[in-house]
PDB file of N, CA and C in Angstrom:
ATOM      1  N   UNK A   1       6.004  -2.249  14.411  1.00  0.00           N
ATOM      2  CA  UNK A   1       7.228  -2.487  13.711  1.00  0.00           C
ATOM      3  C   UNK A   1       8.412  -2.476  14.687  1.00  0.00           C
ATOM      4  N   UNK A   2       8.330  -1.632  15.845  1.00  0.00           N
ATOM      5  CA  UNK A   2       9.175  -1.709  16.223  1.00  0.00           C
ATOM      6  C   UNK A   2       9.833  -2.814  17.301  1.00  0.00           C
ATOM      7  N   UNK A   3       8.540  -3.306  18.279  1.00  0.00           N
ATOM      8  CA  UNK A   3       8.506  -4.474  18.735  1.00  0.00           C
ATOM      9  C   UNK A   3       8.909  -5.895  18.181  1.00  0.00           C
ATOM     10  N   UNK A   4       8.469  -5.781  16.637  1.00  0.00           N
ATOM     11  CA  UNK A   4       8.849  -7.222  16.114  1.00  0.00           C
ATOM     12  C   UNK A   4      10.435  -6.731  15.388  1.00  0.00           C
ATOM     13  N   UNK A   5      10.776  -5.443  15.266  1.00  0.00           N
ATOM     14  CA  UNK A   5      12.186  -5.240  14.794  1.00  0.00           C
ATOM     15  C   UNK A   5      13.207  -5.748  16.094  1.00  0.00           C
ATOM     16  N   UNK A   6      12.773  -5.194  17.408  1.00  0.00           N
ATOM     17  CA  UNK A   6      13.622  -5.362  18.824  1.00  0.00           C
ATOM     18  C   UNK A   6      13.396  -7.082  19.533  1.00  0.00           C
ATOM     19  N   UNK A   7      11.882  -7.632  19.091  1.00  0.00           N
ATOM     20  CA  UNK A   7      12.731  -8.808  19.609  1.00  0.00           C
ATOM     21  C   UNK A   7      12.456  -9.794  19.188  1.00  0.00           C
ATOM     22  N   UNK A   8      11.783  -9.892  17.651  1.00  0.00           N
ATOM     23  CA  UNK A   8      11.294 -10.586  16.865  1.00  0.00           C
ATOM     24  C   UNK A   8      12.755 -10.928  15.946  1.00  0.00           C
ATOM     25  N   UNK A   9      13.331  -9.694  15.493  1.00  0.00           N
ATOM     26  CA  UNK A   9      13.956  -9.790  14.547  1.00  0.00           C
ATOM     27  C   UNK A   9      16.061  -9.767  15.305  1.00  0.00           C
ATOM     28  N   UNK A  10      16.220  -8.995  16.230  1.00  0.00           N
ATOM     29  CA  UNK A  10      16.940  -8.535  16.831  1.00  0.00           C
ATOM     30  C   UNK A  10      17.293  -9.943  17.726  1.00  0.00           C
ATOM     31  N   UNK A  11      16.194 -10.389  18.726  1.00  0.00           N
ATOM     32  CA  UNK A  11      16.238 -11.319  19.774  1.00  0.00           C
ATOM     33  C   UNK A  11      16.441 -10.404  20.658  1.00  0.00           C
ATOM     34  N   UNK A  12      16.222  -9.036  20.849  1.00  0.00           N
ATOM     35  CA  UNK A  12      16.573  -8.378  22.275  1.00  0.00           C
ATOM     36  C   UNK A  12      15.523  -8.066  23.170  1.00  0.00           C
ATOM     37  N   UNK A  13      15.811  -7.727  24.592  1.00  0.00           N
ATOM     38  CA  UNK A  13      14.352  -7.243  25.143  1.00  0.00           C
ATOM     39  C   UNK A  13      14.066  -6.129  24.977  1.00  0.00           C
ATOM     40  N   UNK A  14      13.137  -5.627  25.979  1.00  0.00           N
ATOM     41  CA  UNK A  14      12.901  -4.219  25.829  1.00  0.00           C
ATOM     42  C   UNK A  14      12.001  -4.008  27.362  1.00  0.00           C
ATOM     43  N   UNK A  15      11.568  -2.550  27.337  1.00  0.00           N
ATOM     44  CA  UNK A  15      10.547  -2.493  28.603  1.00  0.00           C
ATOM     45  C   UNK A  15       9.413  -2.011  27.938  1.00  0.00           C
ATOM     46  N   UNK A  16       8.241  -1.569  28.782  1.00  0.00           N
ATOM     47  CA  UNK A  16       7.582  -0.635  28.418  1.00  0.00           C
ATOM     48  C   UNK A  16       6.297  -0.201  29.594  1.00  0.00           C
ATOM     49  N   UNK A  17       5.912   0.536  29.551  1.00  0.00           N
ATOM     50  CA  UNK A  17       5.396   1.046  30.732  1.00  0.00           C
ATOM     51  C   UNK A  17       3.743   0.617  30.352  1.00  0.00           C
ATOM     52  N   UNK A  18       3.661  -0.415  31.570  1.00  0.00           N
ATOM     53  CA  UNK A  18       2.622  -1.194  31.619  1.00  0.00           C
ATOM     54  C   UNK A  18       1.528  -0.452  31.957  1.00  0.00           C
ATOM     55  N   UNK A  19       1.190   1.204  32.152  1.00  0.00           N
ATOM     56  CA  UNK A  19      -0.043   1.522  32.719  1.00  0.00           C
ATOM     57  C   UNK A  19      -0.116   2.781  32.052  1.00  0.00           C
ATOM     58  N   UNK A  20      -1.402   3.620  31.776  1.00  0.00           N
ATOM     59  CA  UNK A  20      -1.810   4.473  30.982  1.00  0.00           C
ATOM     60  C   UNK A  20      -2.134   5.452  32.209  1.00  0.00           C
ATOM     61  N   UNK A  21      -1.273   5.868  32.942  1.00  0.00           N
ATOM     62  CA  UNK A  21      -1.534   7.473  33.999  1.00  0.00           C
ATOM     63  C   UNK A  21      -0.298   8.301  34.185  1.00  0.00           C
ATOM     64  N   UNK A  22      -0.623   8.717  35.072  1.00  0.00           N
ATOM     65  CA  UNK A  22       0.474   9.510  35.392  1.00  0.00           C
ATOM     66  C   UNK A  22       1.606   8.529  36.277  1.00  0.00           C
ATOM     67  N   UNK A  23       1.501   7.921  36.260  1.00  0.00           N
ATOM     68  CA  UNK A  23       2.466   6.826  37.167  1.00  0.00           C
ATOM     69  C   UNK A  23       3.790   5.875  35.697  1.00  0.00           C
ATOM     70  N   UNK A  24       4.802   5.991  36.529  1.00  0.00           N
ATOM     71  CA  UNK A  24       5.235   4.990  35.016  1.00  0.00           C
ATOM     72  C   UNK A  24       5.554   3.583  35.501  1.00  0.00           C
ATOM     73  N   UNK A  25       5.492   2.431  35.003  1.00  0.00           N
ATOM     74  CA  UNK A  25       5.093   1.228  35.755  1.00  0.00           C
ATOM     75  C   UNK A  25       6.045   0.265  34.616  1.00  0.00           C
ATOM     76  N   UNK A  26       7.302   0.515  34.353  1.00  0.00           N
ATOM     77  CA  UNK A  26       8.065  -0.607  33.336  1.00  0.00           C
ATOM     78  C   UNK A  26       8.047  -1.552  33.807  1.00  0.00           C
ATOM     79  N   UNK A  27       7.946  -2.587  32.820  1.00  0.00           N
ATOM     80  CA  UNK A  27       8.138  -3.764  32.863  1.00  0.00           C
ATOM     81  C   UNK A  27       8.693  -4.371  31.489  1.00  0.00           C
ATOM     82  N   UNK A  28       9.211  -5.588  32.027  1.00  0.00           N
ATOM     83  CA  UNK A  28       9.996  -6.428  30.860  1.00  0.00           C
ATOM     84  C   UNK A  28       9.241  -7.389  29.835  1.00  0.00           C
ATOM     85  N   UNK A  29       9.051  -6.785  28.554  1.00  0.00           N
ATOM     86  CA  UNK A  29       8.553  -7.467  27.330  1.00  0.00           C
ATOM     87  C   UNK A  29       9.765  -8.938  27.431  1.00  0.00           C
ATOM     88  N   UNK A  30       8.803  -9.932  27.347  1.00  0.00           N
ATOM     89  CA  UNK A  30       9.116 -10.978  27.072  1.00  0.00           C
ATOM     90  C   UNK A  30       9.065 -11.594  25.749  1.00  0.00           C
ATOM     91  N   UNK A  31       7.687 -11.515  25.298  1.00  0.00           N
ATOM     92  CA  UNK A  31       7.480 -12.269  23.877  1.00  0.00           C
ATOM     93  C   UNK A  31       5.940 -11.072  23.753  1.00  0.00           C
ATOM     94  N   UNK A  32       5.793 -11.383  22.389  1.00  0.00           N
ATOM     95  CA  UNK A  32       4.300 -11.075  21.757  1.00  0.00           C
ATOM     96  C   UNK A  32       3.463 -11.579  20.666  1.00  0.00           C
ATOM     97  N   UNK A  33       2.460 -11.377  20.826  1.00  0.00           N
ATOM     98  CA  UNK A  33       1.580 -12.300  19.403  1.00  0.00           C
ATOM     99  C   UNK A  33       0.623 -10.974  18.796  1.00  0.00           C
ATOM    100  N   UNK A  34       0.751 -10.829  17.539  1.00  0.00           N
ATOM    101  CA  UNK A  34      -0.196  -9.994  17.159  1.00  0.00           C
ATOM    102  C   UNK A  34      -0.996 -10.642  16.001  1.00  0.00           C
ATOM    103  N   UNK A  35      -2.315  -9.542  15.685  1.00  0.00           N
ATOM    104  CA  UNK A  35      -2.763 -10.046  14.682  1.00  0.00           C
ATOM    105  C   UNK A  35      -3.253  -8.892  13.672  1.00  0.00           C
ATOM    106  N   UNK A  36      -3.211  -9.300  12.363  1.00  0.00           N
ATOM    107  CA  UNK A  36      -4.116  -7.794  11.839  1.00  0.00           C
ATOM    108  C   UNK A  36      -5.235  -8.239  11.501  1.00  0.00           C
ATOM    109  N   UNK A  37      -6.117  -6.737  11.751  1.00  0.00           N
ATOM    110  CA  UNK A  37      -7.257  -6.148  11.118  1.00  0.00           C
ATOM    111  C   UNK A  37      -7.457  -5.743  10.271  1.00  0.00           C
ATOM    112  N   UNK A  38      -8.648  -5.867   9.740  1.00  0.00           N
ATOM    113  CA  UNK A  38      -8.683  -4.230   8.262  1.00  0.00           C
ATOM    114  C   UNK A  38      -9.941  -3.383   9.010  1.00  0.00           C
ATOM    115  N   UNK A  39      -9.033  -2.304   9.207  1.00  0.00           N
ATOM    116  CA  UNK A  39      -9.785  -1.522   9.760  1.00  0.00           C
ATOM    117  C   UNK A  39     -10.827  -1.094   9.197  1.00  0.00           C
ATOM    118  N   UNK A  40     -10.820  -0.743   7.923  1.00  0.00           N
ATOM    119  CA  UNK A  40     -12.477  -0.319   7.659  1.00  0.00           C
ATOM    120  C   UNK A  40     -13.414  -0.931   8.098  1.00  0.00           C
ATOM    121  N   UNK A  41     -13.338  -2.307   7.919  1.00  0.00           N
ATOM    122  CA  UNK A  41     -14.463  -3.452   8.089  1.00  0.00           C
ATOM    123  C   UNK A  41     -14.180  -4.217  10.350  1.00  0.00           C
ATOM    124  N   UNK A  42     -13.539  -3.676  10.247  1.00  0.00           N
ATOM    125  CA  UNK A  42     -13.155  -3.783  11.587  1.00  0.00           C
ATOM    126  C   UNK A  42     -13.585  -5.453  12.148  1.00  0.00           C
ATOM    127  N   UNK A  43     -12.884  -6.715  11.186  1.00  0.00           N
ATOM    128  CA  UNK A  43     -12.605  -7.973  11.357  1.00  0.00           C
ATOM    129  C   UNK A  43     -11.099  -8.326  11.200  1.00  0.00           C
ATOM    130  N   UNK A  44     -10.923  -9.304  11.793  1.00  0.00           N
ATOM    131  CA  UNK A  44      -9.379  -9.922  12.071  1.00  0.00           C
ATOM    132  C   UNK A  44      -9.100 -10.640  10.410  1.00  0.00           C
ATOM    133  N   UNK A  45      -7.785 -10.303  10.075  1.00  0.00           N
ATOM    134  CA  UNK A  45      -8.195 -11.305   8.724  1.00  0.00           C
ATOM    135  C   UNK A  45      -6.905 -11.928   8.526  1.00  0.00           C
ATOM    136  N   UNK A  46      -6.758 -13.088   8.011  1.00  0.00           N
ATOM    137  CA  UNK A  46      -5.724 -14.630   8.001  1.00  0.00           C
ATOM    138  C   UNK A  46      -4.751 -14.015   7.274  1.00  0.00           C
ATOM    139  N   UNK A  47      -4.620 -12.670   6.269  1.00  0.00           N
ATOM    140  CA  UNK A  47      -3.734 -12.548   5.342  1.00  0.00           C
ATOM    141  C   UNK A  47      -3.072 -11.549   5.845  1.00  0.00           C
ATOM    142  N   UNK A  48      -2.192 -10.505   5.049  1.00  0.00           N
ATOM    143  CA  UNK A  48      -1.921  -9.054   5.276  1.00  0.00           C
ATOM    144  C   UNK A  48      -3.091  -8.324   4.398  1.00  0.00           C
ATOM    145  N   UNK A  49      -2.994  -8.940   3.295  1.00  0.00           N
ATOM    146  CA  UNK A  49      -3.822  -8.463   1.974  1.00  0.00           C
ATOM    147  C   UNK A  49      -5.235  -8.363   2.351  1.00  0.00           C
ATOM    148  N   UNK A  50      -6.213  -9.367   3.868  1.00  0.00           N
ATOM    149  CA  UNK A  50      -7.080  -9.216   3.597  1.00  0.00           C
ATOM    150  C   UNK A  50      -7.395  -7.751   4.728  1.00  0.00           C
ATOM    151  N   UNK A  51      -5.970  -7.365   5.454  1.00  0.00           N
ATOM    152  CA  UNK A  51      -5.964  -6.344   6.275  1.00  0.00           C
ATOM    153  C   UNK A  51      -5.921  -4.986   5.515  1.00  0.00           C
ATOM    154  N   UNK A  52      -5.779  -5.570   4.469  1.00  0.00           N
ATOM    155  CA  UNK A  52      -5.092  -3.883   3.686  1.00  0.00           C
ATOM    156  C   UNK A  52      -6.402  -3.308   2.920  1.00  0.00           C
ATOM    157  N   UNK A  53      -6.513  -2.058   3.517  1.00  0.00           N
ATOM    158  CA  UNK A  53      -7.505  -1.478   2.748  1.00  0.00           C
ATOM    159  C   UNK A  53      -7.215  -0.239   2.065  1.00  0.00           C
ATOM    160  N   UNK A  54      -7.833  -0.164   0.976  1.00  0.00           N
ATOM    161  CA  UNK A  54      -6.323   0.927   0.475  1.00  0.00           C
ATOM    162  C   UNK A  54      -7.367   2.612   0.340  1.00  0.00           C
ATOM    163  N   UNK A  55      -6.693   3.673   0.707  1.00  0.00           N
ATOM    164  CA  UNK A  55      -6.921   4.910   1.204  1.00  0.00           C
ATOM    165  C   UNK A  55      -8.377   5.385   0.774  1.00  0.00           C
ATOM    166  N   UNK A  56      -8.558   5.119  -0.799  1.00  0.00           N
ATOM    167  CA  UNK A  56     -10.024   5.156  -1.306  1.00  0.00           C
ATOM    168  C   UNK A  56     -10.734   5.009  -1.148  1.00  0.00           C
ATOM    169  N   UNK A  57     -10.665   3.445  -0.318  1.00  0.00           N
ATOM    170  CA  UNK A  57     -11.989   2.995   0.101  1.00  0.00           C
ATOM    171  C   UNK A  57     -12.262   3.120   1.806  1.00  0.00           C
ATOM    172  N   UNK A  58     -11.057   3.862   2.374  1.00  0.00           N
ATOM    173  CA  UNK A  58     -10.712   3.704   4.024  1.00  0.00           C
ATOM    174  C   UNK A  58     -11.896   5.034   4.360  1.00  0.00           C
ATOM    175  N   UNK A  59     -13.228   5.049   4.752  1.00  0.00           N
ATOM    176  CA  UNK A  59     -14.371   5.969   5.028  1.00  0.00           C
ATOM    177  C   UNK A  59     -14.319   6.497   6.347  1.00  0.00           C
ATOM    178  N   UNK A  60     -13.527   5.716   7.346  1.00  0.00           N
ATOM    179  CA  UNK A  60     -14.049   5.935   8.930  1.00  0.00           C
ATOM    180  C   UNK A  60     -12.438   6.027   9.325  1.00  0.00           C
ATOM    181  N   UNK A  61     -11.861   7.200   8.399  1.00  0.00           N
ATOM    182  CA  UNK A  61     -10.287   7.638   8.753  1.00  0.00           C
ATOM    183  C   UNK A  61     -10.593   8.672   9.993  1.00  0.00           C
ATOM    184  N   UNK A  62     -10.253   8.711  11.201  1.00  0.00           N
ATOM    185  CA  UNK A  62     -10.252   9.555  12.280  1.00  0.00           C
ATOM    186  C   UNK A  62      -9.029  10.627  12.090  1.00  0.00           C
ATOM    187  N   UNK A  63      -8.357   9.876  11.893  1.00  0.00           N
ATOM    188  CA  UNK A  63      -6.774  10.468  11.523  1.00  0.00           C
ATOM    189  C   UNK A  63      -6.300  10.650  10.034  1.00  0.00           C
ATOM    190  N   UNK A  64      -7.204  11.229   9.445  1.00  0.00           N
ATOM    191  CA  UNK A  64      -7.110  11.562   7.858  1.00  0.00           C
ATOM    192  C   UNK A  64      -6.190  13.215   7.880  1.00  0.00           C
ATOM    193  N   UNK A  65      -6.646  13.990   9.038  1.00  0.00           N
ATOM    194  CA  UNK A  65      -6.115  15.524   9.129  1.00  0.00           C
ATOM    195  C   UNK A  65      -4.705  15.230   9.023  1.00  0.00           C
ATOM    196  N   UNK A  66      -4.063  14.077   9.858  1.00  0.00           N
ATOM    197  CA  UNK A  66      -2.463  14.237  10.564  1.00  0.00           C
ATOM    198  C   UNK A  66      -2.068  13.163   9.641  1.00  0.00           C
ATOM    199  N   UNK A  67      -2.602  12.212   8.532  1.00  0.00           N
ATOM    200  CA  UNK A  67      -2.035  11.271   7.503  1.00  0.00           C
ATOM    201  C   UNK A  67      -1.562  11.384   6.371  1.00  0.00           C
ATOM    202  N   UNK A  68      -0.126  10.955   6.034  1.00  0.00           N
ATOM    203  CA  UNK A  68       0.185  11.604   4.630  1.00  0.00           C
ATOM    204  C   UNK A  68      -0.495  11.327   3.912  1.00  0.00           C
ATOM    205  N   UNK A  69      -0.950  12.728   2.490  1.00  0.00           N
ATOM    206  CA  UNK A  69      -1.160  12.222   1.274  1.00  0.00           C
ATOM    207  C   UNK A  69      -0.557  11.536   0.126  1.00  0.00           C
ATOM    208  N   UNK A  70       0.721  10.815   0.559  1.00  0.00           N
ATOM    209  CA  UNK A  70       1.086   9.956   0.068  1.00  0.00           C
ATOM    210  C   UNK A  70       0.686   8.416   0.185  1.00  0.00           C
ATOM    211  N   UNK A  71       0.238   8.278   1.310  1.00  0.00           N
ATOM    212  CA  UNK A  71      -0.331   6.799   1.982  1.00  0.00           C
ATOM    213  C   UNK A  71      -1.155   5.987   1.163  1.00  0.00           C
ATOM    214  N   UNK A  72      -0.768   4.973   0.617  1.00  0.00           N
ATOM    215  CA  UNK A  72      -1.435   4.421  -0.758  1.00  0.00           C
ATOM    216  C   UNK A  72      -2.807   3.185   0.613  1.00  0.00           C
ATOM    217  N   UNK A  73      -2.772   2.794   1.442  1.00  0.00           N
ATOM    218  CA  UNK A  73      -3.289   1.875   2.542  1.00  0.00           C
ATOM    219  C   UNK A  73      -2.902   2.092   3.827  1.00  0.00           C
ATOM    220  N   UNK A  74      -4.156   1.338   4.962  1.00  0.00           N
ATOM    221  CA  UNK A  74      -3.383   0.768   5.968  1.00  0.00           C
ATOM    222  C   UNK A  74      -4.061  -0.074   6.857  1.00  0.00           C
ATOM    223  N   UNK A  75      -3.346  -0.842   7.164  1.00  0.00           N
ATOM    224  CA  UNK A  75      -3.513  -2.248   7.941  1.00  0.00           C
ATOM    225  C   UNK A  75      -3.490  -1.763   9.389  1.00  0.00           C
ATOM    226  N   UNK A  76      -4.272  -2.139  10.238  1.00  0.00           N
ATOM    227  CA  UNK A  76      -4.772  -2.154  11.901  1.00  0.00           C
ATOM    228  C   UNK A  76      -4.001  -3.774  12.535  1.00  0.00           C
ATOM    229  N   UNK A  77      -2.921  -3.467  13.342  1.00  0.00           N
ATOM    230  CA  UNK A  77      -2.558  -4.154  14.027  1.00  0.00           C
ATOM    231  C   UNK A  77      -3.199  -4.083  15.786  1.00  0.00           C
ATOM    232  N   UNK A  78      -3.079  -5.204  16.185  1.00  0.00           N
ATOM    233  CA  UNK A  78      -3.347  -5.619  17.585  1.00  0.00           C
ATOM    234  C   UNK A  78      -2.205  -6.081  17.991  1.00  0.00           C
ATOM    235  N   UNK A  79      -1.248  -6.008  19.264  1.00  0.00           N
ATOM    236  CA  UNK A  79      -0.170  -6.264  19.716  1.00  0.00           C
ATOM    237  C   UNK A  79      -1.096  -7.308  21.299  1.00  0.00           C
ATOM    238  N   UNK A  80      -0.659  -8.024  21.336  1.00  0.00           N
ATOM    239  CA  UNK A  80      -1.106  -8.581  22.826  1.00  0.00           C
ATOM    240  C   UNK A  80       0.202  -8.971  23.791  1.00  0.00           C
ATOM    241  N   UNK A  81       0.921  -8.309  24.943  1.00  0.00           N
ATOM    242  CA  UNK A  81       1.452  -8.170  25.508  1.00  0.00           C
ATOM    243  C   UNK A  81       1.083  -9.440  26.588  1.00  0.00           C
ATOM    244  N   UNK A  82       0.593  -9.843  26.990  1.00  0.00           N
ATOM    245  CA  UNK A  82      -0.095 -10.525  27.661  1.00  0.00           C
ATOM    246  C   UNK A  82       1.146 -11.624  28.430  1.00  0.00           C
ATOM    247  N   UNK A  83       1.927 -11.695  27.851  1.00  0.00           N
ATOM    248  CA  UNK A  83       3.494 -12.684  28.236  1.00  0.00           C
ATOM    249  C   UNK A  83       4.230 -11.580  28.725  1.00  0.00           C
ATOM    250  N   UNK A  84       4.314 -10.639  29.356  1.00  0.00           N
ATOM    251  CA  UNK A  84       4.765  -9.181  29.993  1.00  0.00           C
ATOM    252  C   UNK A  84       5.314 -10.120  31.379  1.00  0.00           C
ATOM    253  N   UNK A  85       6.419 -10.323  31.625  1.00  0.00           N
ATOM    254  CA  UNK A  85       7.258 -10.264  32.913  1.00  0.00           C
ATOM    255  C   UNK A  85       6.867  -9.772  34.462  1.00  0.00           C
ATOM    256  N   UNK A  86       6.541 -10.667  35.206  1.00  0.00           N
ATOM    257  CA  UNK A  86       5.761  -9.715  36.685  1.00  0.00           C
ATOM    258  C   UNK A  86       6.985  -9.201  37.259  1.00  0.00           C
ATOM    259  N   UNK A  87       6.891  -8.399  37.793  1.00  0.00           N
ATOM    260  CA  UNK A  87       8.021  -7.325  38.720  1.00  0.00           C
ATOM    261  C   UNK A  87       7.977  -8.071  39.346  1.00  0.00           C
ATOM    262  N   UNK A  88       9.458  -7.882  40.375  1.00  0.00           N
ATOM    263  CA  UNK A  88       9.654  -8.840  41.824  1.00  0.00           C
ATOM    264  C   UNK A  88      10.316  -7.487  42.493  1.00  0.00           C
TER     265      UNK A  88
END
């Protein structure tokens, strides 16, 4: 949400730190393409609706301890960064 709020919706850039260690490695978000999943069934699907699986039927919640019990669904996004800006 927040990526497509900053430059989807906004038009602004942003950074973000291109590497998962102890090192921090920013770089400049250019553009992005995502897609959703439904995670239960763990396939890509054309809709939102066919991403949405709603809490009842969600079996393989990892994160059920730390999720509100208010949460009626939820949809699995993929972000692909892949248009990420090379440092000079």
């Amino acid at each position: 949400m927040v990526v497509v709020n900053q430059i989807g919706a906004s038009w602004r850039s942003m950074v973000m730190d291109a590497t998962f260690d102890y090192q921090v490695w920013n770089q400049p978000v250019l553009s992005y393409e995502y897609r959703d999943f439904n995670m239960q069934e763990w396939r890509y699907a054309d809709t939102l609706a066919g991403a949405t699986t709603p809490m009842a039927q969600f079996t393989t919640d990892r994160f059920a301890g730390y999720r509100s019990a208010a949460a009626a669904s939820v949809v699995g996004s993929l972000i692909d960064f892949s248009k990420v800006a090379a440092s000079t």
